[in-house]
C-alpha atoms as a PDB file:
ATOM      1  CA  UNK A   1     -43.986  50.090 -45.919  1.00  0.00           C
ATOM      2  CA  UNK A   2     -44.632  49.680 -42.046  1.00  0.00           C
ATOM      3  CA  UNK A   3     -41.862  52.238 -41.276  1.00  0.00           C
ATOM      4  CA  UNK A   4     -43.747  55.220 -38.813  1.00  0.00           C
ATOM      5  CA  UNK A   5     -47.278  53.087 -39.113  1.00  0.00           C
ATOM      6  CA  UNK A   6     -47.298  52.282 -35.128  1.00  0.00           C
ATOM      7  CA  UNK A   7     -44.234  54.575 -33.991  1.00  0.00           C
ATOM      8  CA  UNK A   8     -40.772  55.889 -35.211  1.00  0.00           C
ATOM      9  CA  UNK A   9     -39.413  53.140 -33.400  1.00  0.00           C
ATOM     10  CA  UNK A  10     -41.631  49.891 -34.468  1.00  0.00           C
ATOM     11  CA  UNK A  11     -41.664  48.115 -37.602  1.00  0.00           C
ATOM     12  CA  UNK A  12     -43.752  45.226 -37.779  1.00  0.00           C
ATOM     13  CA  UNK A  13     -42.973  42.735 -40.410  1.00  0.00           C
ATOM     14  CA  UNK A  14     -46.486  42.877 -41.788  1.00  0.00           C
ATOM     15  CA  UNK A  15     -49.481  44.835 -41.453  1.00  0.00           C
ATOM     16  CA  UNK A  16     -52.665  43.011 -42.352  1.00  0.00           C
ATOM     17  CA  UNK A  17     -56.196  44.187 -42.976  1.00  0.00           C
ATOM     18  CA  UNK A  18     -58.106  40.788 -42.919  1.00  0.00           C
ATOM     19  CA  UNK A  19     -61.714  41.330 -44.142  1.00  0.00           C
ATOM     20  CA  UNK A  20     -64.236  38.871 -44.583  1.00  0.00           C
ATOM     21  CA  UNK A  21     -68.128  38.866 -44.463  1.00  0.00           C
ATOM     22  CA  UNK A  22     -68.037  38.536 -41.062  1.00  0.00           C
ATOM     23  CA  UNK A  23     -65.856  41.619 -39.815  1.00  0.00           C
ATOM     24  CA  UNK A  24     -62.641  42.844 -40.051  1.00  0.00           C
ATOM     25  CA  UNK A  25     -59.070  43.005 -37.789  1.00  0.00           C
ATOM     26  CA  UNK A  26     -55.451  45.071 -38.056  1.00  0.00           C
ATOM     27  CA  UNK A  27     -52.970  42.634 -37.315  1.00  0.00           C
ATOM     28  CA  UNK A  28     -49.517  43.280 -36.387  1.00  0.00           C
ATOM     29  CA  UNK A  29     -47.139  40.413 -38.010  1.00  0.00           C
ATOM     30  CA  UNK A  30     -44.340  39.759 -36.470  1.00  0.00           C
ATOM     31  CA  UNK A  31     -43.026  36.794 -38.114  1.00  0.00           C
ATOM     32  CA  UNK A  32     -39.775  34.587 -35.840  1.00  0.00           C
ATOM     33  CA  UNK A  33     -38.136  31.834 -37.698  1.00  0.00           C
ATOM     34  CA  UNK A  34     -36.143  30.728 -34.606  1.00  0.00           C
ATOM     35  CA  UNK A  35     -33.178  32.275 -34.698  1.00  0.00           C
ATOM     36  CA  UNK A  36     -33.166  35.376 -32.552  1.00  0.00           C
ATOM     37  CA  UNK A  37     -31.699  35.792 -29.207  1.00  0.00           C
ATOM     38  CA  UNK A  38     -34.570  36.450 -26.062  1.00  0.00           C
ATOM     39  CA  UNK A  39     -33.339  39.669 -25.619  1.00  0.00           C
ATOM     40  CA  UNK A  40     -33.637  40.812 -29.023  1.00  0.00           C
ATOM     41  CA  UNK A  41     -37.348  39.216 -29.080  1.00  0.00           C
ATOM     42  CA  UNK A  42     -38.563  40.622 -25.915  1.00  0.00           C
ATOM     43  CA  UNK A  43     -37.308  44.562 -26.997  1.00  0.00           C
ATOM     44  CA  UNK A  44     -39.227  44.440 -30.280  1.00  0.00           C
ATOM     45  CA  UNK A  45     -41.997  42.898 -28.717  1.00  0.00           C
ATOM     46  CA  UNK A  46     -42.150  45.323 -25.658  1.00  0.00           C
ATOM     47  CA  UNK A  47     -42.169  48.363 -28.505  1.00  0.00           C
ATOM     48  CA  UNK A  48     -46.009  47.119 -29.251  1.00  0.00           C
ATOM     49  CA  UNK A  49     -47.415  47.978 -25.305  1.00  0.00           C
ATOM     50  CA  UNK A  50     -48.137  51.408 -26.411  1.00  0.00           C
ATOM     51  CA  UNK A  51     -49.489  51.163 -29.719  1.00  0.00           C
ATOM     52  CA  UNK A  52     -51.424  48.095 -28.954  1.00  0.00           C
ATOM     53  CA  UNK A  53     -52.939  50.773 -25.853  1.00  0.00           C
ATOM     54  CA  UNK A  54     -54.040  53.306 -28.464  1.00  0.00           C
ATOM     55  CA  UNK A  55     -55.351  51.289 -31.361  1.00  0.00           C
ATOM     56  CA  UNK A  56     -58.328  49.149 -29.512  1.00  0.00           C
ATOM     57  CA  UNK A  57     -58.985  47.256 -32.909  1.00  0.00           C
ATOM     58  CA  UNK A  58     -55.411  46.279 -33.588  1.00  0.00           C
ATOM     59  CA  UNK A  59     -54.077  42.494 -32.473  1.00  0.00           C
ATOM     60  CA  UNK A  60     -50.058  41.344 -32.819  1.00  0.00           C
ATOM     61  CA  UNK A  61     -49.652  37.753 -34.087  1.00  0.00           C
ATOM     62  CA  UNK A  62     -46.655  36.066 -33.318  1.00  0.00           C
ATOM     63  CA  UNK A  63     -46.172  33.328 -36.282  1.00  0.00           C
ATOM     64  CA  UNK A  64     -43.731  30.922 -35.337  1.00  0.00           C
ATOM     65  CA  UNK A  65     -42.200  27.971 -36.976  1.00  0.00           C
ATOM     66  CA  UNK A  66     -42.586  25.272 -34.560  1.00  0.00           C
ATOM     67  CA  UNK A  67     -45.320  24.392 -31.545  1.00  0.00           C
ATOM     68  CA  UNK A  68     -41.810  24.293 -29.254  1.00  0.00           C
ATOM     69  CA  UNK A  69     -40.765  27.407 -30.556  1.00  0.00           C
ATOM     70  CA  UNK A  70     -44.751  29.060 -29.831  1.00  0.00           C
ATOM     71  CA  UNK A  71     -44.297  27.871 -26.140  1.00  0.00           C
ATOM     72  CA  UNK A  72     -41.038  29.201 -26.013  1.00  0.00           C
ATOM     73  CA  UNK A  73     -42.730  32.365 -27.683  1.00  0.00           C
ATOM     74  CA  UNK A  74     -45.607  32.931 -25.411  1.00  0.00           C
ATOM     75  CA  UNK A  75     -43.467  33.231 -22.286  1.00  0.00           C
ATOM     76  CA  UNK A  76     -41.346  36.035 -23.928  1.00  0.00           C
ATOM     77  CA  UNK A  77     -44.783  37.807 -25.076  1.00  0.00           C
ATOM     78  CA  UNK A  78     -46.026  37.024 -21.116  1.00  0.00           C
ATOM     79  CA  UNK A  79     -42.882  38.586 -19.870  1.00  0.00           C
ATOM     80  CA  UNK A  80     -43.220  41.783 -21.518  1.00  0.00           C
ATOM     81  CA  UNK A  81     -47.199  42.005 -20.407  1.00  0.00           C
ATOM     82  CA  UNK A  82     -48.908  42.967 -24.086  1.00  0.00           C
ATOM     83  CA  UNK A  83     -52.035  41.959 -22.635  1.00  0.00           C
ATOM     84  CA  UNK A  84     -54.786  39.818 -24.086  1.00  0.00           C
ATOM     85  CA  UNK A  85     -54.700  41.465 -27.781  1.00  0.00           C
ATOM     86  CA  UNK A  86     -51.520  39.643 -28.587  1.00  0.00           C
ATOM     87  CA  UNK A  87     -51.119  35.782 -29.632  1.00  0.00           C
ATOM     88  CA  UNK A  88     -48.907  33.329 -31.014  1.00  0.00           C
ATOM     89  CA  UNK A  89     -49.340  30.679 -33.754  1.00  0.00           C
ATOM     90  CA  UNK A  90     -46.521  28.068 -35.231  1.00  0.00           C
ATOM     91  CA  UNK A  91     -46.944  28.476 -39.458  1.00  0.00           C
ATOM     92  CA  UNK A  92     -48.028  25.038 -40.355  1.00  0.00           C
ATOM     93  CA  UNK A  93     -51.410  25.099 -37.712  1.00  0.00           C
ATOM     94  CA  UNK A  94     -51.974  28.621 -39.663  1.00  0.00           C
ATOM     95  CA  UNK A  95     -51.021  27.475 -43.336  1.00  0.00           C
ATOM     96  CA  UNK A  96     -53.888  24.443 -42.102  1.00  0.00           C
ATOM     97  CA  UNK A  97     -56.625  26.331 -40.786  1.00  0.00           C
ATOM     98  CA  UNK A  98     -56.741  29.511 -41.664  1.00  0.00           C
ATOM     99  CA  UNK A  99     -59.452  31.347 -39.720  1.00  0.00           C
ATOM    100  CA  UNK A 100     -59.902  29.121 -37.620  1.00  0.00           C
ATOM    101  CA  UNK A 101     -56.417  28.607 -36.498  1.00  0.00           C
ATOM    102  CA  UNK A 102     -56.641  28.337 -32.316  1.00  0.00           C
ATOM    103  CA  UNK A 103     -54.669  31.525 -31.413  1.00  0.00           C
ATOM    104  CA  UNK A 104     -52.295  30.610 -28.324  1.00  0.00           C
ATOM    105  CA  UNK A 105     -53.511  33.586 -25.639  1.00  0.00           C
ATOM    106  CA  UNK A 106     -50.888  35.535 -24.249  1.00  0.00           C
ATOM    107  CA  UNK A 107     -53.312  36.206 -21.257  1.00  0.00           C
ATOM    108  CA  UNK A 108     -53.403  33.099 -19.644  1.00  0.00           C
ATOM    109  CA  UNK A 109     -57.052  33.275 -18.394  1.00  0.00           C
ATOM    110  CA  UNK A 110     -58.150  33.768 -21.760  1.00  0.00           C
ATOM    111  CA  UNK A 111     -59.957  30.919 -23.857  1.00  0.00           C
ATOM    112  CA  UNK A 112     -57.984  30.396 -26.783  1.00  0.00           C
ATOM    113  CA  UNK A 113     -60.079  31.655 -29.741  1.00  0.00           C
ATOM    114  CA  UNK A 114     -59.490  31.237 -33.569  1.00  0.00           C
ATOM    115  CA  UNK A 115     -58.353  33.515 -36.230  1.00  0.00           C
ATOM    116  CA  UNK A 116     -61.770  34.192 -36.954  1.00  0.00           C
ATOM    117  CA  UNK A 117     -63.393  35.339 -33.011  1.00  0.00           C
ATOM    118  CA  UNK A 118     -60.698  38.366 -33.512  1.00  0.00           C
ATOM    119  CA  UNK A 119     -63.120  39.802 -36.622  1.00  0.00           C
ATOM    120  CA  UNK A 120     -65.289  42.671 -35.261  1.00  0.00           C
ATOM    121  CA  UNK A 121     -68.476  43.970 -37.782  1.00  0.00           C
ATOM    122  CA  UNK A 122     -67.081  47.596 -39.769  1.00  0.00           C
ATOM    123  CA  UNK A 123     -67.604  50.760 -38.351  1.00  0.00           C
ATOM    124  CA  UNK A 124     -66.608  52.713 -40.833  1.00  0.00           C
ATOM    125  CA  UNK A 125     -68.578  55.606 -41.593  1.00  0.00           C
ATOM    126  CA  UNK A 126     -66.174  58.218 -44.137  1.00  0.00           C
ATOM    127  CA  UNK A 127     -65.153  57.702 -47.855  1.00  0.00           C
ATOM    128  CA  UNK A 128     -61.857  58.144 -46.680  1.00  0.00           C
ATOM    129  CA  UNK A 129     -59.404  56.512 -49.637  1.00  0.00           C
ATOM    130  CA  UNK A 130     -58.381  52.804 -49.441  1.00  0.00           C
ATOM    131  CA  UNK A 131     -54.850  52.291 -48.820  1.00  0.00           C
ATOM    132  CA  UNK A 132     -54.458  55.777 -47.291  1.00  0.00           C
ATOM    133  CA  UNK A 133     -52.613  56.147 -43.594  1.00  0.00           C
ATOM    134  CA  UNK A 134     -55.811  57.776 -42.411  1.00  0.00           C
ATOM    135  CA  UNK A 135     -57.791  54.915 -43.647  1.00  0.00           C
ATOM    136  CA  UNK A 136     -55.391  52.220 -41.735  1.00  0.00           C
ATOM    137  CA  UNK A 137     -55.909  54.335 -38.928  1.00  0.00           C
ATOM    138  CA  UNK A 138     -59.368  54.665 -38.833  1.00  0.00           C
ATOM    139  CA  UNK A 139     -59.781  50.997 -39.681  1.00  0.00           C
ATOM    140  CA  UNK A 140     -57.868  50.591 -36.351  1.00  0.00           C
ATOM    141  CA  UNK A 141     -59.662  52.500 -34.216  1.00  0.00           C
ATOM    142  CA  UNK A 142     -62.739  50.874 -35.398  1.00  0.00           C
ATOM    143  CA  UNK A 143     -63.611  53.457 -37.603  1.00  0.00           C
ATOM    144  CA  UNK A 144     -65.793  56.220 -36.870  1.00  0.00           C
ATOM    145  CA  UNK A 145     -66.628  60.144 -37.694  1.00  0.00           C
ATOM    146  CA  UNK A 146     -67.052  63.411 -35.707  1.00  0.00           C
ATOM    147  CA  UNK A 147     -70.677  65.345 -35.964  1.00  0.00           C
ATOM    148  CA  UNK A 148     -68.735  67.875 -38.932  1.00  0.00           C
ATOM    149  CA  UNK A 149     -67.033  64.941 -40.505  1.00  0.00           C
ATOM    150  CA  UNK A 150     -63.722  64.412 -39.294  1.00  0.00           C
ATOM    151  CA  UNK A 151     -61.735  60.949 -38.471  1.00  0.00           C
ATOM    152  CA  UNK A 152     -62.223  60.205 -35.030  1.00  0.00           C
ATOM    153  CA  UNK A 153     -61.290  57.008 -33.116  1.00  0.00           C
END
């Protein structure tokens, strides 16, 4: 399902619209149970720099299984420099909390914000179908429309 959704070469274990009242966000799931070698983990994540670049609306989330294992975790993400649109979360703080989980920063000036700070108000502007690649996309770019009507980011 997320086969060719970010690049040829990326497939993120989920893809998540999250809408609520307050806004919505793409997230990219990438979802570690502990068991894969650093090398492995920095590759896959280092596949995101360029898609994360394009698609200003987009954020990777880490989920992890343990708070060692999310410490661990944001050094690989730091290593690979995704910038301040990626973060990492162990399972049980986000099976707790829900939006308003406290997203471990990758940028390590950043406050730490929750779930719910990464929600930005809809943009979108077209009656483009639901569920259709060019409606993920233009979710992702924040939505938006040229003057004759065309997807634009």
């Amino acid at each position: 399902m997320t086969t060719k959704i970010l690049s040829r070469f990326l497939r993120p274990d989920s893809i998540v619209v999250l809408t609520t009242e307050a806004g919505s966000v793409v997230l990219a799931l990438e979802i570690d149970e502990g068991l894969t070698q650093m090398r492995a983990v920095r590759t896959k994540l280092a596949a995101y720099r360029r898609p994360l670049a394009s698609r200003p609306n987009w954020h990777l989330l880490v989920v992890v299984p343990t708070q060692l294992r999310a410490e661990w975790m944001l050094r690989q993400v730091r290593a690979v420099n995704l910038g301040s649109r990626a973060s990492v979360v162990a399972l049980a703080e986000l099976a707790e909390s829900a939006l308003d989980t406290v997203l471990q920063s990758v940028a390590a000036e950043q406050t730490p914000g929750s779930l719910r700070s990464l929600l930005k108000l809809p943009q979108r502007l077209l009656s483009t179908p639901v569920g259709s690649r060019a409606w993920l996309e233009l979710l992702a770019a924040g939505g938006g429309e040229t003057e004759n009507g065309a997807l634009a980011p």
